[in-house]
PDB file of N, CA and C in Angstrom:
ATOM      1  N   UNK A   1      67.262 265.225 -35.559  1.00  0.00           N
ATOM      2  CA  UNK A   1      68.434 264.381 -35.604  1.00  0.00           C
ATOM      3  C   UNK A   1      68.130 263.123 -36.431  1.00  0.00           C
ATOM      4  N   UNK A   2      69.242 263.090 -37.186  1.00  0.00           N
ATOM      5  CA  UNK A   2      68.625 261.407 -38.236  1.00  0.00           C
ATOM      6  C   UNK A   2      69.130 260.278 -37.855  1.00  0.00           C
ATOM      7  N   UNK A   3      68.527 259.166 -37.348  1.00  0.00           N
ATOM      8  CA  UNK A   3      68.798 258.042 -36.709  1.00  0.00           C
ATOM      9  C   UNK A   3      69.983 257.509 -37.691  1.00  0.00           C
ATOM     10  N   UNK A   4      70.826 256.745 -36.528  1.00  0.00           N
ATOM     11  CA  UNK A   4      72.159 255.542 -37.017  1.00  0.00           C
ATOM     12  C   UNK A   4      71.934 254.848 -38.132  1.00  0.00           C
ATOM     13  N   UNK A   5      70.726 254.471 -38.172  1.00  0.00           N
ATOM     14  CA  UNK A   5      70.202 253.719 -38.993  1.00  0.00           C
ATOM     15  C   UNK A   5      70.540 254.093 -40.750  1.00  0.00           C
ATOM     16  N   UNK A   6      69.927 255.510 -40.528  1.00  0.00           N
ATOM     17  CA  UNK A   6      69.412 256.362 -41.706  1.00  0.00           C
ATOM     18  C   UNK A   6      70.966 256.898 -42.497  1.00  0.00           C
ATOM     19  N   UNK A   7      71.792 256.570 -41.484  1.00  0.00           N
ATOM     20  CA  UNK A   7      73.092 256.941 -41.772  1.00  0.00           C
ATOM     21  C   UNK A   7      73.621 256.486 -42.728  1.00  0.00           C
ATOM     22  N   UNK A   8      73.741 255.238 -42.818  1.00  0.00           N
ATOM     23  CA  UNK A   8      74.853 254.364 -43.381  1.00  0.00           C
ATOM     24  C   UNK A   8      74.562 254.144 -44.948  1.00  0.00           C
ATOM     25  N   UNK A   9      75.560 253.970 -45.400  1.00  0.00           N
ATOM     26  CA  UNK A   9      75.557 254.114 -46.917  1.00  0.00           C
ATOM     27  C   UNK A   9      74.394 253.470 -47.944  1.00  0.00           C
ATOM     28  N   UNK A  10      74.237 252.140 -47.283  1.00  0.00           N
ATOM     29  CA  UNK A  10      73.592 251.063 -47.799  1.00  0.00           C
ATOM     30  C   UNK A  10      71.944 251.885 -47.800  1.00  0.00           C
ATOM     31  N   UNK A  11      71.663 252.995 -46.633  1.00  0.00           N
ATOM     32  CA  UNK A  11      70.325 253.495 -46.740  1.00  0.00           C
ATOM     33  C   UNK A  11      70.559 254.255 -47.837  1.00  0.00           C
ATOM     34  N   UNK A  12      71.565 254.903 -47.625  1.00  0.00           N
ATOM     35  CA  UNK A  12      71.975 256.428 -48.897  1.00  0.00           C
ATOM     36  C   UNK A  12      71.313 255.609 -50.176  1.00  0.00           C
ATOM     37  N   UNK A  13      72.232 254.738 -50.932  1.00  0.00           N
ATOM     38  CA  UNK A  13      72.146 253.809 -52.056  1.00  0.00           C
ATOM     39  C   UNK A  13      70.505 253.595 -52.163  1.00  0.00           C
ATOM     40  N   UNK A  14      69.598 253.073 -51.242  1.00  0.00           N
ATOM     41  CA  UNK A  14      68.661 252.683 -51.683  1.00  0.00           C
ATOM     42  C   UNK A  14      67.699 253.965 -51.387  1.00  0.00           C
ATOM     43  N   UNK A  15      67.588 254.517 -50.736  1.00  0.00           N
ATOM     44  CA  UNK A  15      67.247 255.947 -51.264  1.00  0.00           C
ATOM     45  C   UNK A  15      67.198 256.422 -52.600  1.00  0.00           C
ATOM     46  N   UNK A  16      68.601 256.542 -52.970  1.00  0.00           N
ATOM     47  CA  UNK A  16      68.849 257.062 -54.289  1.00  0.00           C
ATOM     48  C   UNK A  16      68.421 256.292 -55.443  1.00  0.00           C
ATOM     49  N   UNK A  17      68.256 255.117 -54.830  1.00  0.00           N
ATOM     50  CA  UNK A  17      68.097 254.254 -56.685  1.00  0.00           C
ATOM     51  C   UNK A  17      66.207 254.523 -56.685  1.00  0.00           C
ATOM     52  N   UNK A  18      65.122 254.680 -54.732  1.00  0.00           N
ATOM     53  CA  UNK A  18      63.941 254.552 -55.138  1.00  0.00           C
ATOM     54  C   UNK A  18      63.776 255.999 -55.971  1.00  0.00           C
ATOM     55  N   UNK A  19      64.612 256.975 -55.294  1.00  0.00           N
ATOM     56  CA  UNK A  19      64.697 258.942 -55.880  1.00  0.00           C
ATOM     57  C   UNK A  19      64.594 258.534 -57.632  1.00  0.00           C
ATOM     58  N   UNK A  20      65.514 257.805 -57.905  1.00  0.00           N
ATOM     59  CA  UNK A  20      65.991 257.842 -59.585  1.00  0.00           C
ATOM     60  C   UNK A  20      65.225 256.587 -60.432  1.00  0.00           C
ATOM     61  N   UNK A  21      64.503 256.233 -59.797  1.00  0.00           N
ATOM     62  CA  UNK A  21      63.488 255.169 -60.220  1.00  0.00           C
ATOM     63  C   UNK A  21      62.093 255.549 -60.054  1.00  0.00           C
ATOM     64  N   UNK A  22      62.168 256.601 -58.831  1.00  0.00           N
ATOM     65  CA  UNK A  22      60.798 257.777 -59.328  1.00  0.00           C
ATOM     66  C   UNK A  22      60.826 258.217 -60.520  1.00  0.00           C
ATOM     67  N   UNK A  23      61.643 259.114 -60.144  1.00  0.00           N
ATOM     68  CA  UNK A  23      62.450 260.499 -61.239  1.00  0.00           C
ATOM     69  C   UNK A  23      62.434 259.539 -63.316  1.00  0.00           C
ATOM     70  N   UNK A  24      62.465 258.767 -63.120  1.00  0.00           N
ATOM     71  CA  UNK A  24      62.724 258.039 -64.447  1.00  0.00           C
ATOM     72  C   UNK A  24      60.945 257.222 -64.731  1.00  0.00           C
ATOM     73  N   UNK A  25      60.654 256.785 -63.904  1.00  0.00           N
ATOM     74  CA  UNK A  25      58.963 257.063 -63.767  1.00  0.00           C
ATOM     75  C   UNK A  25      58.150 257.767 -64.257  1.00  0.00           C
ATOM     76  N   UNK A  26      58.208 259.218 -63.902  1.00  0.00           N
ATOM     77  CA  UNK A  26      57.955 260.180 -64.328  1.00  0.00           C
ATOM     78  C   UNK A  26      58.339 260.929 -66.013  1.00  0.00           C
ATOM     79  N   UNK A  27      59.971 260.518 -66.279  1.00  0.00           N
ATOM     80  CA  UNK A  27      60.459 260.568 -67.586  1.00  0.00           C
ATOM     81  C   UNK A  27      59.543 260.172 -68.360  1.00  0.00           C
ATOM     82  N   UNK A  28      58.934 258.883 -68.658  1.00  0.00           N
ATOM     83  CA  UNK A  28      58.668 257.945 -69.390  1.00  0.00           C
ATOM     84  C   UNK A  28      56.788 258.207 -70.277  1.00  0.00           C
ATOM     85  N   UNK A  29      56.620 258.663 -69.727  1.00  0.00           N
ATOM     86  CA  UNK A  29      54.836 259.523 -70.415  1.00  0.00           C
ATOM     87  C   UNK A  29      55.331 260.421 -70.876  1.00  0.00           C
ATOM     88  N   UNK A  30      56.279 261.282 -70.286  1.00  0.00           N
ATOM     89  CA  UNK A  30      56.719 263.004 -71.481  1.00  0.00           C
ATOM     90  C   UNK A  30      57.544 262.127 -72.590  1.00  0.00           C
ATOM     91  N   UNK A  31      58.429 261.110 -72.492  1.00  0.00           N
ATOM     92  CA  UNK A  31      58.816 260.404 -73.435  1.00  0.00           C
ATOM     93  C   UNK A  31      58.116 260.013 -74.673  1.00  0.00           C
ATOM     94  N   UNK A  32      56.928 259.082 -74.118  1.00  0.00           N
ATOM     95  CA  UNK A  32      56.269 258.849 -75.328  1.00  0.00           C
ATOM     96  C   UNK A  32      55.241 259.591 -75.997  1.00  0.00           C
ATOM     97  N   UNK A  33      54.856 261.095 -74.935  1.00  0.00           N
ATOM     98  CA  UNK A  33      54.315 262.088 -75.779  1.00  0.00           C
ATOM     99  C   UNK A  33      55.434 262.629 -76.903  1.00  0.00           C
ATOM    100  N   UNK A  34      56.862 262.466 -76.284  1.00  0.00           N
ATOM    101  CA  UNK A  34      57.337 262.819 -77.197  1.00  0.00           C
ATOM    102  C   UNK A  34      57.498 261.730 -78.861  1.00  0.00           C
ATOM    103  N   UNK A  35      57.305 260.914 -78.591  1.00  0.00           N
ATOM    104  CA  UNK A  35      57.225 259.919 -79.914  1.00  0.00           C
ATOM    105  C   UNK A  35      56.141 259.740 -80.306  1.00  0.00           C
ATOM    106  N   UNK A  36      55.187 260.567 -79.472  1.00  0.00           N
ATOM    107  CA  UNK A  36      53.494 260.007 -80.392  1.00  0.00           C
ATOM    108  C   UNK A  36      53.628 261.601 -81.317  1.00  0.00           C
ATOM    109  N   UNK A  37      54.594 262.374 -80.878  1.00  0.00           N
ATOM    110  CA  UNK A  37      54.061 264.047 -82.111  1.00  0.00           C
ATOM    111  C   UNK A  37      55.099 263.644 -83.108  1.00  0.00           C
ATOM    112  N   UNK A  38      55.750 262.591 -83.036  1.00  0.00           N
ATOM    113  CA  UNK A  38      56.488 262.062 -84.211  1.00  0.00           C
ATOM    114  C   UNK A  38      55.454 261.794 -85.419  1.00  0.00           C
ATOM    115  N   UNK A  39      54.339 260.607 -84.410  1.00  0.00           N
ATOM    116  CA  UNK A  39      53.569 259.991 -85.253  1.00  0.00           C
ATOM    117  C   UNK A  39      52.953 261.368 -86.151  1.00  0.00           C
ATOM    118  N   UNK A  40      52.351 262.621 -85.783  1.00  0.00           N
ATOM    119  CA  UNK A  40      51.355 263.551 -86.229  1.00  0.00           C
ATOM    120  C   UNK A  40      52.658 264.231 -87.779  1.00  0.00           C
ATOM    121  N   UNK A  41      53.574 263.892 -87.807  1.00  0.00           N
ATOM    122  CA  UNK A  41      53.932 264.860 -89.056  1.00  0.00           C
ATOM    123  C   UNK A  41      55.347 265.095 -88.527  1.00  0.00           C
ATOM    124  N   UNK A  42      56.010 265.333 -89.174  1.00  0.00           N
ATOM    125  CA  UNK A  42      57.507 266.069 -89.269  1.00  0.00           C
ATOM    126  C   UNK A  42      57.047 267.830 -88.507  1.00  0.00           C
ATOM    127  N   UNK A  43      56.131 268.288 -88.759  1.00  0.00           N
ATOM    128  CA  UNK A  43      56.190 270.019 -88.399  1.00  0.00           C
ATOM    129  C   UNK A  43      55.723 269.806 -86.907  1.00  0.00           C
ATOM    130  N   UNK A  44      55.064 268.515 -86.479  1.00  0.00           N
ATOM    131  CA  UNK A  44      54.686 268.330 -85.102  1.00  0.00           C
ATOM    132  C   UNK A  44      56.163 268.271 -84.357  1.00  0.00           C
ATOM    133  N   UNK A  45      56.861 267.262 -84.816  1.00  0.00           N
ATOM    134  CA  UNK A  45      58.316 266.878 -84.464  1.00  0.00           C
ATOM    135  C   UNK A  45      58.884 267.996 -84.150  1.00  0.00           C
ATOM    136  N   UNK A  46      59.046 268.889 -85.332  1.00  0.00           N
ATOM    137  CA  UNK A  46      59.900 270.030 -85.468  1.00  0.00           C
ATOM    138  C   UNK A  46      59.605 271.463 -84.077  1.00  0.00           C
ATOM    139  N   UNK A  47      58.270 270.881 -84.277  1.00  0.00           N
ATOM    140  CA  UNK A  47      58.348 272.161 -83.134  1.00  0.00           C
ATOM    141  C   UNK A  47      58.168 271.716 -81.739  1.00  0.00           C
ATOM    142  N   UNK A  48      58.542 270.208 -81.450  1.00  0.00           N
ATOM    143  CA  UNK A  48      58.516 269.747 -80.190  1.00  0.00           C
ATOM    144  C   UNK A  48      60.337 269.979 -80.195  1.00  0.00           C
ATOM    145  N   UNK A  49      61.056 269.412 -80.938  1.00  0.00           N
ATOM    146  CA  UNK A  49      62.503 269.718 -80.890  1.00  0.00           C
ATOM    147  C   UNK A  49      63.112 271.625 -80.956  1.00  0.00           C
ATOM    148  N   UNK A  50      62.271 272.223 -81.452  1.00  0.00           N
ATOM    149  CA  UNK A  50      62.627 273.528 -81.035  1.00  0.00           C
ATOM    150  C   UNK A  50      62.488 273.630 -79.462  1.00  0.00           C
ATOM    151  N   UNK A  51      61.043 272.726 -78.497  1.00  0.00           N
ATOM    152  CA  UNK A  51      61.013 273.595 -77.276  1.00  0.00           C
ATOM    153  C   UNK A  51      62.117 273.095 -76.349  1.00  0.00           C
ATOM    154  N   UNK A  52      63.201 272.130 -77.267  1.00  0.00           N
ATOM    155  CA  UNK A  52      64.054 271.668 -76.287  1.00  0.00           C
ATOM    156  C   UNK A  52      65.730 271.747 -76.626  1.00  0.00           C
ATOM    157  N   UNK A  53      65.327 273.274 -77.245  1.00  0.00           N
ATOM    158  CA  UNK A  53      66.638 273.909 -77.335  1.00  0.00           C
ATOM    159  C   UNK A  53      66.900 275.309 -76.016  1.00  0.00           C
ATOM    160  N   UNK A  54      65.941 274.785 -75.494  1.00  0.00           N
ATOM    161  CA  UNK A  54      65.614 275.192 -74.070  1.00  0.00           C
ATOM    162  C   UNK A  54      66.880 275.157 -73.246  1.00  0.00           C
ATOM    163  N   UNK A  55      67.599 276.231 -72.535  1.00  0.00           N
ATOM    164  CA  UNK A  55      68.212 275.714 -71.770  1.00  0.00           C
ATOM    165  C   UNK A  55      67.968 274.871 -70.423  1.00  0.00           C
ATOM    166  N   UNK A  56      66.746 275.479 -69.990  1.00  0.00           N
ATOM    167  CA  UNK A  56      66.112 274.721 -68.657  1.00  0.00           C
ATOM    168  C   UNK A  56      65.855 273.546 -68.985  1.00  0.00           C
ATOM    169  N   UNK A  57      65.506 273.023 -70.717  1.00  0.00           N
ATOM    170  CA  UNK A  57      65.792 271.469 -70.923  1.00  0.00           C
ATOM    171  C   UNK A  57      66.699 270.531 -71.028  1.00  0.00           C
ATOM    172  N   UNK A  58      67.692 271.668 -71.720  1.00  0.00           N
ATOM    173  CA  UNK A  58      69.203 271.043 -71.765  1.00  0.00           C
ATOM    174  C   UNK A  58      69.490 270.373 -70.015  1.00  0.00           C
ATOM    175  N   UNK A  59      69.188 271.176 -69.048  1.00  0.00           N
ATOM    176  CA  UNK A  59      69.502 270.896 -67.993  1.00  0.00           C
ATOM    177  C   UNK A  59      68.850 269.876 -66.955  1.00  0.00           C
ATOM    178  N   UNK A  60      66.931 269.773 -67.597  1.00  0.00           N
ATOM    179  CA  UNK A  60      66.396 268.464 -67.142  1.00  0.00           C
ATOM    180  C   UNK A  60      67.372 267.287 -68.269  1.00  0.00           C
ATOM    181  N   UNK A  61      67.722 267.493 -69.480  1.00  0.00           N
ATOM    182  CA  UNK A  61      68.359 266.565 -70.082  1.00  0.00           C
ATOM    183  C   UNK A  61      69.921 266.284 -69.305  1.00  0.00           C
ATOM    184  N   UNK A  62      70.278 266.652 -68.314  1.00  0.00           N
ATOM    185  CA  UNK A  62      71.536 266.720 -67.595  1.00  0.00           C
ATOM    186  C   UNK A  62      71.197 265.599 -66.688  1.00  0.00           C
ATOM    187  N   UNK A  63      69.711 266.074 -65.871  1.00  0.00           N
ATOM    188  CA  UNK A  63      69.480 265.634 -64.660  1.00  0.00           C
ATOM    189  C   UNK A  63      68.710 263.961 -64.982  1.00  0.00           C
ATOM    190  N   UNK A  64      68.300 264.504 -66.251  1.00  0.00           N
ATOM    191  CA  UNK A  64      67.861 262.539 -66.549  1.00  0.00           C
ATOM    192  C   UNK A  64      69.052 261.698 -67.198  1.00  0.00           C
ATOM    193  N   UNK A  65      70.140 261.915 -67.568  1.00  0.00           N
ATOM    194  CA  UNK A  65      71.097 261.472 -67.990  1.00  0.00           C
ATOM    195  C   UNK A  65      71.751 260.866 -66.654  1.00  0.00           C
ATOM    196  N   UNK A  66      72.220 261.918 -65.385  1.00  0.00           N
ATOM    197  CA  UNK A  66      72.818 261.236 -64.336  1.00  0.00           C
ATOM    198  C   UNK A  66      71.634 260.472 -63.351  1.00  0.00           C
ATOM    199  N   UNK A  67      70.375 260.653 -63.332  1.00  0.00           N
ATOM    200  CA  UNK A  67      69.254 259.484 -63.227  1.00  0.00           C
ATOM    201  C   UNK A  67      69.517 258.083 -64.075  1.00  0.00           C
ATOM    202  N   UNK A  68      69.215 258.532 -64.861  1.00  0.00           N
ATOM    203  CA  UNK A  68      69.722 256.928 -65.662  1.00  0.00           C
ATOM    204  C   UNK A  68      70.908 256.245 -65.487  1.00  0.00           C
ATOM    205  N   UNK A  69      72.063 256.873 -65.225  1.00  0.00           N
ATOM    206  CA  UNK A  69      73.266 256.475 -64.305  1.00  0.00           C
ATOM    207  C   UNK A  69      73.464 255.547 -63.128  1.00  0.00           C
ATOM    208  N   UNK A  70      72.771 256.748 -62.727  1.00  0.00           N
ATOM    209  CA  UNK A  70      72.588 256.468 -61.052  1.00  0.00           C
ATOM    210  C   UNK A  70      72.037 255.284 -60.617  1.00  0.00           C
ATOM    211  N   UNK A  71      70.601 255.168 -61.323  1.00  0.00           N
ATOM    212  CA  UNK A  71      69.898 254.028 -61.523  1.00  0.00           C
ATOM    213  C   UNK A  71      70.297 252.526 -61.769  1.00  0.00           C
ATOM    214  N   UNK A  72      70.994 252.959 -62.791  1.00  0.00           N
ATOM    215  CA  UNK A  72      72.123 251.612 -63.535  1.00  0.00           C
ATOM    216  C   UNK A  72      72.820 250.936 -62.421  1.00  0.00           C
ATOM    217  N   UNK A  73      73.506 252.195 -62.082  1.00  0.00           N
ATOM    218  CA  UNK A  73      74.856 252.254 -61.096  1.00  0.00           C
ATOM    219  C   UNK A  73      74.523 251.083 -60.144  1.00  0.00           C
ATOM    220  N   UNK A  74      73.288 252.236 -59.403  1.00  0.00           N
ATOM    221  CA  UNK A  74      72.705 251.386 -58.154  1.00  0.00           C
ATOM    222  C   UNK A  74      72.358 249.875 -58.259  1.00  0.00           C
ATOM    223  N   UNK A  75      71.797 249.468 -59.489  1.00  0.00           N
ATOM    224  CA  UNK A  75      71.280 248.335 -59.736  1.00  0.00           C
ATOM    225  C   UNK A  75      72.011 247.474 -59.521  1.00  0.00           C
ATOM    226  N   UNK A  76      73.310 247.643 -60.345  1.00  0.00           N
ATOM    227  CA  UNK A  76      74.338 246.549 -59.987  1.00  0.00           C
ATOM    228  C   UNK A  76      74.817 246.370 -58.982  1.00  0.00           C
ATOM    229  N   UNK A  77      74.798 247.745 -58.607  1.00  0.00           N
ATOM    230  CA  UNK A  77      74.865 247.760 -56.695  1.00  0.00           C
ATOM    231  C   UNK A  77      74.247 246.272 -56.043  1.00  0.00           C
ATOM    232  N   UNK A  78      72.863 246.833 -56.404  1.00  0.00           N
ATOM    233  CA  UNK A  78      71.973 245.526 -55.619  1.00  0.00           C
ATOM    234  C   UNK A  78      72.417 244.497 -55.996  1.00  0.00           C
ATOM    235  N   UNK A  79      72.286 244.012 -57.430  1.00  0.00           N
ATOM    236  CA  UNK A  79      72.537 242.690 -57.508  1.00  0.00           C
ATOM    237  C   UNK A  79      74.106 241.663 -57.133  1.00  0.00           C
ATOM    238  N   UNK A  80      75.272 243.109 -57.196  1.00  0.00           N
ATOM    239  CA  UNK A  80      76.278 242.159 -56.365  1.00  0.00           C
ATOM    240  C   UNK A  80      75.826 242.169 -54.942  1.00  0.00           C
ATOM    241  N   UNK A  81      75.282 242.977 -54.247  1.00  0.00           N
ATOM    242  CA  UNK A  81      75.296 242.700 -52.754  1.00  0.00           C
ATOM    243  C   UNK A  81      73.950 241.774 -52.598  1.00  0.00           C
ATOM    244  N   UNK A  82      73.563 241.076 -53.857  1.00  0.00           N
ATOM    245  CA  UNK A  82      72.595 239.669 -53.757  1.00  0.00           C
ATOM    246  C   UNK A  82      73.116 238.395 -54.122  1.00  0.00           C
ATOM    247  N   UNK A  83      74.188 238.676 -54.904  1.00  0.00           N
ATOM    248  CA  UNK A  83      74.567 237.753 -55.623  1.00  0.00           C
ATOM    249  C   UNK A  83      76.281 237.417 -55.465  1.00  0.00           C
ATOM    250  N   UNK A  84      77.015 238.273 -54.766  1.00  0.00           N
ATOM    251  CA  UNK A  84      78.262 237.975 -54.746  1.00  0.00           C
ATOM    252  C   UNK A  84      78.852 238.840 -53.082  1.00  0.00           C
ATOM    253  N   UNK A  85      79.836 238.396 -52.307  1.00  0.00           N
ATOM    254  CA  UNK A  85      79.888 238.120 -51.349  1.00  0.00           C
ATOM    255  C   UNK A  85      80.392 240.145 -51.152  1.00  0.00           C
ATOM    256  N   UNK A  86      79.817 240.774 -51.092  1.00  0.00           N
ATOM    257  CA  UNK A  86      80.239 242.533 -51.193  1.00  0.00           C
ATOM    258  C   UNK A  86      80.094 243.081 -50.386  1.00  0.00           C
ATOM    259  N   UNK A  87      78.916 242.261 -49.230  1.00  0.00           N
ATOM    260  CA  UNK A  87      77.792 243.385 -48.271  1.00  0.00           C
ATOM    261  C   UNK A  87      78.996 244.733 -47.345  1.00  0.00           C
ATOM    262  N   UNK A  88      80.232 243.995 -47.156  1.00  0.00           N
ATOM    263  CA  UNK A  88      80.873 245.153 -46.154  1.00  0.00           C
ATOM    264  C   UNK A  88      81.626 245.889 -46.576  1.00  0.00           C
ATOM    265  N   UNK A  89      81.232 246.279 -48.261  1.00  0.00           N
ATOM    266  CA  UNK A  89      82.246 247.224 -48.918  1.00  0.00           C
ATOM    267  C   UNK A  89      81.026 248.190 -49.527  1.00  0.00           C
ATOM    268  N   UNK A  90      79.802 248.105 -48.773  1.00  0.00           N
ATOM    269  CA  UNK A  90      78.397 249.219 -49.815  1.00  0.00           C
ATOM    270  C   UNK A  90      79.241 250.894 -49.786  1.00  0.00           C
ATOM    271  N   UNK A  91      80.118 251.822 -49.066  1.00  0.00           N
ATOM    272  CA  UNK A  91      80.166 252.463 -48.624  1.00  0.00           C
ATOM    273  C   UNK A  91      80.931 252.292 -50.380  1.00  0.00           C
ATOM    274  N   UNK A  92      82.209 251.917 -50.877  1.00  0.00           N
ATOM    275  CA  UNK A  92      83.020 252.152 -52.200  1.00  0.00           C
ATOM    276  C   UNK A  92      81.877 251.902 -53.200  1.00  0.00           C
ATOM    277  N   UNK A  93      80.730 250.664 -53.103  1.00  0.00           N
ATOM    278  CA  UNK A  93      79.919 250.526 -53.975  1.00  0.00           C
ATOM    279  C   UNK A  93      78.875 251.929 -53.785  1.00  0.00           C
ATOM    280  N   UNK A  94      78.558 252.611 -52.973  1.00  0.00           N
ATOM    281  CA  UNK A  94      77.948 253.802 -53.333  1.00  0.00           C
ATOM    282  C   UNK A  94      79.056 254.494 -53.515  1.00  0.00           C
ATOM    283  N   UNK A  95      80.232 254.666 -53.911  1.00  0.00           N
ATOM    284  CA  UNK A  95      81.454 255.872 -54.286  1.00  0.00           C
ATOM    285  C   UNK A  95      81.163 255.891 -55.593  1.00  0.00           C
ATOM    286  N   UNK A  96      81.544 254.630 -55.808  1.00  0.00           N
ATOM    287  CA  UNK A  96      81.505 254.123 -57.259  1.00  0.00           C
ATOM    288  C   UNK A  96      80.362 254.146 -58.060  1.00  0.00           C
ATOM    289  N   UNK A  97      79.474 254.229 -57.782  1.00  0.00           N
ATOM    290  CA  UNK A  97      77.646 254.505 -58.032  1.00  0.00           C
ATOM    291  C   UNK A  97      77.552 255.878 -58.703  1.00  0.00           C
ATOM    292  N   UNK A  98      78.275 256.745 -57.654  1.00  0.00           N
ATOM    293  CA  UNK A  98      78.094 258.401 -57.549  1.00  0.00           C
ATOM    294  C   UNK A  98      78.796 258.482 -58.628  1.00  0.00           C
ATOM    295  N   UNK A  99      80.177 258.165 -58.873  1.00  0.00           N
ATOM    296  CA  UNK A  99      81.158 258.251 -59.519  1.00  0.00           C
ATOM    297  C   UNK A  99      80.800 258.119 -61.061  1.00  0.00           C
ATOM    298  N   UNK A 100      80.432 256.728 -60.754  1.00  0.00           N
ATOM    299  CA  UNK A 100      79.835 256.358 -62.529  1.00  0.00           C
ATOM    300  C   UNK A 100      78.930 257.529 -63.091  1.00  0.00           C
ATOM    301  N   UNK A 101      77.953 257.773 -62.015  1.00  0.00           N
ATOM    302  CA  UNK A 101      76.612 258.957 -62.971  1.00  0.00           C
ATOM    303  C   UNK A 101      77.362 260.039 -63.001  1.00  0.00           C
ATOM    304  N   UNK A 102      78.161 260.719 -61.888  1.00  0.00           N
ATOM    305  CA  UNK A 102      78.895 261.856 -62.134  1.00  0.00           C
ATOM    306  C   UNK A 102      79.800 262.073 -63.888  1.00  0.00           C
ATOM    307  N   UNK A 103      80.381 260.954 -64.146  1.00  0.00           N
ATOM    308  CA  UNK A 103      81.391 260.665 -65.042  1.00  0.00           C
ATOM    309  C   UNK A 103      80.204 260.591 -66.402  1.00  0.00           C
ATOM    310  N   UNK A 104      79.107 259.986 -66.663  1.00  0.00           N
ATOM    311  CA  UNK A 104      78.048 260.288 -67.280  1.00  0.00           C
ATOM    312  C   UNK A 104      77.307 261.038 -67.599  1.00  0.00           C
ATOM    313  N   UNK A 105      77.378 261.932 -66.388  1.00  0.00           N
ATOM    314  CA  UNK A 105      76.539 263.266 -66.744  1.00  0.00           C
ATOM    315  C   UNK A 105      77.893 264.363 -67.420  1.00  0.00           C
ATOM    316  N   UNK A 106      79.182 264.505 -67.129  1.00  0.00           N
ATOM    317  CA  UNK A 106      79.915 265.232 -67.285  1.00  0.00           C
ATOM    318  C   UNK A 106      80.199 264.587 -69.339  1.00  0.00           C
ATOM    319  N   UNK A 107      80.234 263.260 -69.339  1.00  0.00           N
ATOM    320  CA  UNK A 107      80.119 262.716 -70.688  1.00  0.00           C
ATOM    321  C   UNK A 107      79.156 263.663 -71.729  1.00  0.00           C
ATOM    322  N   UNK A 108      78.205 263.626 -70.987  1.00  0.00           N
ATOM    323  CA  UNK A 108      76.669 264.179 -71.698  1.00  0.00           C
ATOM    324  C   UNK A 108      76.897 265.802 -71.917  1.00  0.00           C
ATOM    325  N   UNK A 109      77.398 266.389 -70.725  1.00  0.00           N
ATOM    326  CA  UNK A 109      77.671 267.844 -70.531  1.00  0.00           C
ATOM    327  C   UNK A 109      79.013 268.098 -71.737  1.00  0.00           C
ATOM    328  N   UNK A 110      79.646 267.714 -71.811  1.00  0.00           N
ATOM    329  CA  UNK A 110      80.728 267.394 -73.167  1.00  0.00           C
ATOM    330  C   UNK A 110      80.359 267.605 -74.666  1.00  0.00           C
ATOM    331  N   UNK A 111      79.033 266.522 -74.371  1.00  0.00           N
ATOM    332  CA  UNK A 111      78.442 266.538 -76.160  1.00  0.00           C
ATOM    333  C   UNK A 111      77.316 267.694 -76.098  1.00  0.00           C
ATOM    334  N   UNK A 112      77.034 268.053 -75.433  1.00  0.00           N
ATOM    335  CA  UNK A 112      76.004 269.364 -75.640  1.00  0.00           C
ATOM    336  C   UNK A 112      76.284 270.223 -76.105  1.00  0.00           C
ATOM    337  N   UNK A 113      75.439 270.504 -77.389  1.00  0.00           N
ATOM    338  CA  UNK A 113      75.687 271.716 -78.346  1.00  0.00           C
ATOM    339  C   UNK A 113      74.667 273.092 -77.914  1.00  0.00           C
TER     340      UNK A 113
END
């Protein structure tokens, strides 16, 4: 059974922003391996951009797109409920959180060729 506590939105939210602040953590070394085979040559490039005509990449490229969202989302989350009088509306500020990355990832899912 998951405690009262664990319930309420405001846990959901910060859950999700530490989940997508892992998750984007992790992004960030395959990232700049990906810009250091830039450095080695154009045919290095070329065949790092073939392995990500991947569909299983297209689809981590889905899942880091609504991470980076989410992330965003949440952030501002925090800083109005630090900075401006919000605390008893977290439940629309996580709607609106979800909402934004949802609407971002479906953006992204749009331009995919």
């Amino acid at each position: 059974m998951i405690p009262a506590s664990r319930r309420q939105p405001g846990f959901l939210a910060a859950l999700l922003h530490r989940l997508t602040g892992l998750a984007l953590a992790v992004f960030l070394p395959l990232h700049f391996l990906a810009l250091a085979t830039a450095l080695r040559g154009a045919d290095a490039l070329d065949r790092f951009l073939a392995i990500t005509a991947n569909p299983l990449v297209k689809l981590a490229e889905l899942a880091l797109v609504v991470a980076l969202a989410l992330h965003l989302a949440l952030g501002l989350r925090v800083l109005a409920v630090e900075f401006l009088p919000l605390r008893e509306r977290t439940a629309t500020a996580v709607s609106l959180a979800l909402a934004a990355a949802g609407a971002a990832g479906l953006a992204f899912l749009l331009n995919v060729r």
